[in-house]
PDB file of N, CA and C in Angstrom:
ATOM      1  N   UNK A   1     116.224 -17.695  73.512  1.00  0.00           N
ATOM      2  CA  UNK A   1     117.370 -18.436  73.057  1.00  0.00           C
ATOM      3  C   UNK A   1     117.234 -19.880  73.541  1.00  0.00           C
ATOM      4  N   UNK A   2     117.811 -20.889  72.563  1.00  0.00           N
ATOM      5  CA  UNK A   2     117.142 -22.277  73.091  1.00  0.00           C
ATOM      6  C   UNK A   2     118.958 -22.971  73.812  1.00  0.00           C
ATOM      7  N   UNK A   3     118.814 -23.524  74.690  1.00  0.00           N
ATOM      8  CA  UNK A   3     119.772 -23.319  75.620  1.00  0.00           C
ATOM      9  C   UNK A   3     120.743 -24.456  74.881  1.00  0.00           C
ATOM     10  N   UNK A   4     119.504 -25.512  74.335  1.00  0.00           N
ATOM     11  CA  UNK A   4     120.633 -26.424  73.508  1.00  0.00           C
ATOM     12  C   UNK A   4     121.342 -25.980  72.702  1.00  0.00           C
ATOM     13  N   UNK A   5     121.181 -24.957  71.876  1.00  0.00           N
ATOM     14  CA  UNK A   5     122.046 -24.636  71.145  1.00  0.00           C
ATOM     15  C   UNK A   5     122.713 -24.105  71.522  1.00  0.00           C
ATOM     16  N   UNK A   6     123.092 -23.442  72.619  1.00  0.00           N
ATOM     17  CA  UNK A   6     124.036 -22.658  73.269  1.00  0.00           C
ATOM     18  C   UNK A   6     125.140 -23.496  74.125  1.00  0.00           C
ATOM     19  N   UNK A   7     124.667 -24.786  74.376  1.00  0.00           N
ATOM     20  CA  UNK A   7     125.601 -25.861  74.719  1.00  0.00           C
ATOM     21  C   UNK A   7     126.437 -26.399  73.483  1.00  0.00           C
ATOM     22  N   UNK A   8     125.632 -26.855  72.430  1.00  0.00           N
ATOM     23  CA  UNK A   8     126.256 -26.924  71.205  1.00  0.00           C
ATOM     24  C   UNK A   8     127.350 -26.205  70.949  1.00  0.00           C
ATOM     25  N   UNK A   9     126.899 -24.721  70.679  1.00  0.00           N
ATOM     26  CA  UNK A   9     128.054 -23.443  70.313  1.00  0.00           C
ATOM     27  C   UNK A   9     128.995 -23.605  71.394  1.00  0.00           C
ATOM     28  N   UNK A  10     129.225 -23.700  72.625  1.00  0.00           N
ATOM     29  CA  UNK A  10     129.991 -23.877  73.687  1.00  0.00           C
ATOM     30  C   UNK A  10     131.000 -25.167  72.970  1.00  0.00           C
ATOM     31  N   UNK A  11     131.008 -26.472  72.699  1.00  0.00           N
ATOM     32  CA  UNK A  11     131.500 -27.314  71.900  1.00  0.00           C
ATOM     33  C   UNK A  11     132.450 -26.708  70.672  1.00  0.00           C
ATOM     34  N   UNK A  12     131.876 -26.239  70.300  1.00  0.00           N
ATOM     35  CA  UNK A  12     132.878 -25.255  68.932  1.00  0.00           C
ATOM     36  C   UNK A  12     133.157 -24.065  69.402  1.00  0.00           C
ATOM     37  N   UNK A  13     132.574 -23.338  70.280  1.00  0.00           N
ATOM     38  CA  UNK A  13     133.682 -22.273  70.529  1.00  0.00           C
ATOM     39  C   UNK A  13     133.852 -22.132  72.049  1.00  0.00           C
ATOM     40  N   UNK A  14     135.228 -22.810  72.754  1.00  0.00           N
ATOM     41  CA  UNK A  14     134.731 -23.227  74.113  1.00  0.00           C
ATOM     42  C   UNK A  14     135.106 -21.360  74.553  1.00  0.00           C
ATOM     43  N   UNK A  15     135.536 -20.714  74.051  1.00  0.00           N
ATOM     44  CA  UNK A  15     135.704 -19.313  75.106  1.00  0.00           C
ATOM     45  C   UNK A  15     134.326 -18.591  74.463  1.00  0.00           C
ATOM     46  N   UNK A  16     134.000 -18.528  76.316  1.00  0.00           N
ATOM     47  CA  UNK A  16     132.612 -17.947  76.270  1.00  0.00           C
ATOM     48  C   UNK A  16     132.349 -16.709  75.832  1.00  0.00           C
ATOM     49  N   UNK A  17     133.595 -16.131  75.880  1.00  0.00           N
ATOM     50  CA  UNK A  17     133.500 -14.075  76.073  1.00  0.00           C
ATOM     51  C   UNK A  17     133.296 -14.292  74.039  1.00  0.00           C
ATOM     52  N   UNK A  18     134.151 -15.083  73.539  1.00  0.00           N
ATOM     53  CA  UNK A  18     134.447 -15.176  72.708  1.00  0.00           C
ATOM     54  C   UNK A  18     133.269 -15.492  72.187  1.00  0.00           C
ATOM     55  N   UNK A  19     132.670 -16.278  71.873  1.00  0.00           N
ATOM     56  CA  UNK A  19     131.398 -17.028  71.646  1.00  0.00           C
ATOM     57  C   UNK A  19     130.316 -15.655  71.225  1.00  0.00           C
ATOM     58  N   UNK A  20     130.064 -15.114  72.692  1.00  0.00           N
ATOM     59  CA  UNK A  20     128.879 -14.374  73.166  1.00  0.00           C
ATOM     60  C   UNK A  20     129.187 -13.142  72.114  1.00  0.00           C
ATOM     61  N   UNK A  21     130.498 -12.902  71.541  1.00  0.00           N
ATOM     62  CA  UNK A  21     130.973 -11.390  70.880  1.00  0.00           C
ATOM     63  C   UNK A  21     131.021 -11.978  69.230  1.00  0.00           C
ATOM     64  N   UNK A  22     130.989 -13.194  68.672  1.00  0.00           N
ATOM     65  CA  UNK A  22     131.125 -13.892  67.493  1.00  0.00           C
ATOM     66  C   UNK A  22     129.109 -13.643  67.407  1.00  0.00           C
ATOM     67  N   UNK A  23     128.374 -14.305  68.317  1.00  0.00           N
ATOM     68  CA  UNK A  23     126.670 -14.203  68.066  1.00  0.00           C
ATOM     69  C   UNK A  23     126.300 -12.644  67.922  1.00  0.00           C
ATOM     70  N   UNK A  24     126.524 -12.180  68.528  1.00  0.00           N
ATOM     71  CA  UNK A  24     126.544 -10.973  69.046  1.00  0.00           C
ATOM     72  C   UNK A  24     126.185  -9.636  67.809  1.00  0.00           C
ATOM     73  N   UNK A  25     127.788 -10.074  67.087  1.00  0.00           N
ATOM     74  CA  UNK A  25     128.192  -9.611  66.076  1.00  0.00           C
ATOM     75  C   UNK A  25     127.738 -10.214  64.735  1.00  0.00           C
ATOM     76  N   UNK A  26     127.247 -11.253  64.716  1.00  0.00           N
ATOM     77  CA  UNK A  26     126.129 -12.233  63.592  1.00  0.00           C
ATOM     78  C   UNK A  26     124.881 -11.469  63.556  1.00  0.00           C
ATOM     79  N   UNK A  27     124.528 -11.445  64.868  1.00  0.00           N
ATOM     80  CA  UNK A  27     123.279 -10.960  64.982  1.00  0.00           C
ATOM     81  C   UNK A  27     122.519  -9.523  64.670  1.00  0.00           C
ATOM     82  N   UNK A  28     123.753  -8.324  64.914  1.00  0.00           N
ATOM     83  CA  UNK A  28     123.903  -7.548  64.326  1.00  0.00           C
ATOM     84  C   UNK A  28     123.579  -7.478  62.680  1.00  0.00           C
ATOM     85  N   UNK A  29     124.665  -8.203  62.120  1.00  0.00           N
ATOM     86  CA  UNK A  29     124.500  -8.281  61.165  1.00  0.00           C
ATOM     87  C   UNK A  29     123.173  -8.961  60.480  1.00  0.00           C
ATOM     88  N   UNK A  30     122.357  -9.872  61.310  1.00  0.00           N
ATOM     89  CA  UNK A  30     120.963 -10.384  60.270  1.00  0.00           C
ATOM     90  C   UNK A  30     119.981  -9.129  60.789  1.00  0.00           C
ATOM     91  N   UNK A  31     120.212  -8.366  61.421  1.00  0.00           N
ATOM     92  CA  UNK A  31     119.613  -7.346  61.610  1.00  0.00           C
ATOM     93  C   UNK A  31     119.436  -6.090  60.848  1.00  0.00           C
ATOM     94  N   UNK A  32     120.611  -5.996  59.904  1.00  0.00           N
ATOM     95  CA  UNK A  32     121.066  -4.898  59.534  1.00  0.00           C
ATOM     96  C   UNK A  32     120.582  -5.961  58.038  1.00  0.00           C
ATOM     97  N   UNK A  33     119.834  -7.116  57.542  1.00  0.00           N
ATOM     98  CA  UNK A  33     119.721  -7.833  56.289  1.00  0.00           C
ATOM     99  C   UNK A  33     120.480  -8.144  55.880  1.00  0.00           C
ATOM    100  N   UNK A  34     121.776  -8.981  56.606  1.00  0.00           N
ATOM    101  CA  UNK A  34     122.289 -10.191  56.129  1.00  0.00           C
ATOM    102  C   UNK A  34     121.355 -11.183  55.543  1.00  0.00           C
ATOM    103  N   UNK A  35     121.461 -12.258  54.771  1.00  0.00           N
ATOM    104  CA  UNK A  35     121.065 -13.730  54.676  1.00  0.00           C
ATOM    105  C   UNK A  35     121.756 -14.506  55.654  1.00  0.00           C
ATOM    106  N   UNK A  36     120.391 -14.920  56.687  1.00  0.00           N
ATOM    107  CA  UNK A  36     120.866 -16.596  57.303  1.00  0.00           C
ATOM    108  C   UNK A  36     121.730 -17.301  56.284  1.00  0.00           C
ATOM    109  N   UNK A  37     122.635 -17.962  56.865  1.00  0.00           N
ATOM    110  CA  UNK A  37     123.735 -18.760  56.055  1.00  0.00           C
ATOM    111  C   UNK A  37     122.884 -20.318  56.598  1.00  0.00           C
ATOM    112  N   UNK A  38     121.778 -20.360  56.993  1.00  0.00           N
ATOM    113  CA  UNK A  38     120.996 -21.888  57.454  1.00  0.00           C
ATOM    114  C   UNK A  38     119.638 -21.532  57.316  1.00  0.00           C
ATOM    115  N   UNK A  39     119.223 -22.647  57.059  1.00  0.00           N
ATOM    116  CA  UNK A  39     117.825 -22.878  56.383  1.00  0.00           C
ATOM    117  C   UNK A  39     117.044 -23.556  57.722  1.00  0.00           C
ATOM    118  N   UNK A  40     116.204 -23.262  58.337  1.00  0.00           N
ATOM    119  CA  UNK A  40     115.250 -23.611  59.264  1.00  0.00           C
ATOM    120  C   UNK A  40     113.883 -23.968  59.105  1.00  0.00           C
ATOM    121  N   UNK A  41     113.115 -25.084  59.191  1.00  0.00           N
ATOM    122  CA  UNK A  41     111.839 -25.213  59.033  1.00  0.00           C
ATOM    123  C   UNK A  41     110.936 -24.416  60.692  1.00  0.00           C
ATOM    124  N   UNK A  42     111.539 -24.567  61.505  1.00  0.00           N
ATOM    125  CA  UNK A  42     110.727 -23.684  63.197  1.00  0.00           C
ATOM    126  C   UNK A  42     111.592 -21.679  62.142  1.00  0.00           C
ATOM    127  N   UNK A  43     110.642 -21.544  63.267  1.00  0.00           N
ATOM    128  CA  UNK A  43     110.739 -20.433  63.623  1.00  0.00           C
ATOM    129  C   UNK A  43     112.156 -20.006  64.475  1.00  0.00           C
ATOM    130  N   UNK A  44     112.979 -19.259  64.599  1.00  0.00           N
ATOM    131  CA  UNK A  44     113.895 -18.924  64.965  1.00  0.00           C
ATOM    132  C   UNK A  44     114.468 -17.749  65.648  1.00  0.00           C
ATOM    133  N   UNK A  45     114.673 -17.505  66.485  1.00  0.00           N
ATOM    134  CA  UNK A  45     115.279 -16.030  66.572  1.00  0.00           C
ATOM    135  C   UNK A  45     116.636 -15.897  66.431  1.00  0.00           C
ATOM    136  N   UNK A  46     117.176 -14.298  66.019  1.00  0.00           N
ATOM    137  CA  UNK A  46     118.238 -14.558  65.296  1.00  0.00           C
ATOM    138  C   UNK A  46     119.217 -14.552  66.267  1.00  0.00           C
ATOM    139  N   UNK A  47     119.110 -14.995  67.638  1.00  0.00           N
ATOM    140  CA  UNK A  47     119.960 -15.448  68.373  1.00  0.00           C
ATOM    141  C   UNK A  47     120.859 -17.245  67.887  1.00  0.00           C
ATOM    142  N   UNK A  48     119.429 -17.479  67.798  1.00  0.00           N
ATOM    143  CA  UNK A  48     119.119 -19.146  67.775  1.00  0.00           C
ATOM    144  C   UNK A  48     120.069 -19.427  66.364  1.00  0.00           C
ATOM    145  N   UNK A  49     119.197 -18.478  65.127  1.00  0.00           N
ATOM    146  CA  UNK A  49     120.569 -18.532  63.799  1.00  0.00           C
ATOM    147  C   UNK A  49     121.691 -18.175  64.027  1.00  0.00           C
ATOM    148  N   UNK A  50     121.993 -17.757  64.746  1.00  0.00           N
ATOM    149  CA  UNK A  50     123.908 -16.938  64.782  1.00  0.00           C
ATOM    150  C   UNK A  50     124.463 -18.423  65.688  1.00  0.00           C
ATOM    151  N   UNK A  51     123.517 -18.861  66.583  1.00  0.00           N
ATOM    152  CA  UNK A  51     124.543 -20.030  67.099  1.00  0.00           C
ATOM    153  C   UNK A  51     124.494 -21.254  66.172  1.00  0.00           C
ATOM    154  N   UNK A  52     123.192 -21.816  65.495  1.00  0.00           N
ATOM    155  CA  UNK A  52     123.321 -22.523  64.518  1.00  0.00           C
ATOM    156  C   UNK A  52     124.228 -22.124  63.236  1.00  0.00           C
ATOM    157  N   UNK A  53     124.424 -21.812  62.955  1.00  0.00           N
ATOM    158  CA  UNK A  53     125.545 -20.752  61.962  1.00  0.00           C
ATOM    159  C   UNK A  53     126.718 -21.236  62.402  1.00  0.00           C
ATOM    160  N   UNK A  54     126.697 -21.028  63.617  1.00  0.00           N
ATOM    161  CA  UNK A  54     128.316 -21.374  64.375  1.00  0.00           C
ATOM    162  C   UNK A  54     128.507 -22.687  64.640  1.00  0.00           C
ATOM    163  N   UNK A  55     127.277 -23.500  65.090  1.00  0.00           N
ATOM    164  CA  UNK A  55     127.526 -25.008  65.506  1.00  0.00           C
ATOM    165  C   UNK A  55     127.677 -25.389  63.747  1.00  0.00           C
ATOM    166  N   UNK A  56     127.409 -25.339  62.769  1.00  0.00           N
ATOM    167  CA  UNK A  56     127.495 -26.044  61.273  1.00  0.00           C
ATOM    168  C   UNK A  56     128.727 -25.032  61.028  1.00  0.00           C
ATOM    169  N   UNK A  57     129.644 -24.447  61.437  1.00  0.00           N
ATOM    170  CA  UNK A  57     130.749 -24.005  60.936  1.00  0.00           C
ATOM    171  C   UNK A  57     130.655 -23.122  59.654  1.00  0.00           C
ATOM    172  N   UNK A  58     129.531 -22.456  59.430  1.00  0.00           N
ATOM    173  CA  UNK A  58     129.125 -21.467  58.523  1.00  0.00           C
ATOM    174  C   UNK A  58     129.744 -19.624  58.761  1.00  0.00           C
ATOM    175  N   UNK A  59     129.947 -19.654  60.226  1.00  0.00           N
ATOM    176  CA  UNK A  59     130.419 -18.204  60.767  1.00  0.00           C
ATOM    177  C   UNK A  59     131.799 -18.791  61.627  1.00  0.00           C
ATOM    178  N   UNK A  60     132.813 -18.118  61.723  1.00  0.00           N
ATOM    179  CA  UNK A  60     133.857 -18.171  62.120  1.00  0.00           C
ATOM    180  C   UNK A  60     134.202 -17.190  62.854  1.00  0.00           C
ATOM    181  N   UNK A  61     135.354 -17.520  64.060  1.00  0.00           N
ATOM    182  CA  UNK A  61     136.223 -15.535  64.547  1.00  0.00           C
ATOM    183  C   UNK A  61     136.982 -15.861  63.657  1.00  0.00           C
ATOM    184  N   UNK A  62     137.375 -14.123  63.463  1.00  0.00           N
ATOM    185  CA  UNK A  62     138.565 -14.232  62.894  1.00  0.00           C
ATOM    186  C   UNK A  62     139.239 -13.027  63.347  1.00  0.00           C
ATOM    187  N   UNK A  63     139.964 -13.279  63.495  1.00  0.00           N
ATOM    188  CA  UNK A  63     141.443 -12.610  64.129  1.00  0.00           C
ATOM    189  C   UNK A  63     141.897 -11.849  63.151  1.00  0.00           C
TER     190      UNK A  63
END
């Protein structure tokens, strides 16, 4: 996991528990063959997409 982006995601979603259960649950899902909702030229893990996802406001909580 690249840590900048995890500072990033911290910026848009400052509750951490919250955060960590929003990736979490993304990640799940590109696992199970979701489509990335972001286009990457590197290589990625789908940690790295679930927080980019979240820093471009592509994945949301929802209540």
């Amino acid at each position: 996991m690249k840590y900048s982006l995890l500072d990033e995601a911290v910026r848009v979603v400052p509750n951490r528990d919250l955060l960590i259960n929003l990736v979490s649950k993304r990640v799940k899902q590109l696992r199970n063959g979701a489509e990335p909702l972001v286009q990457s030229l590197e290589k990625l893990s789908l940690e790295d997409i679930a927080l980019r996802e979240i820093i471009e406001h592509k994945v949301e909580a929802s209540f």
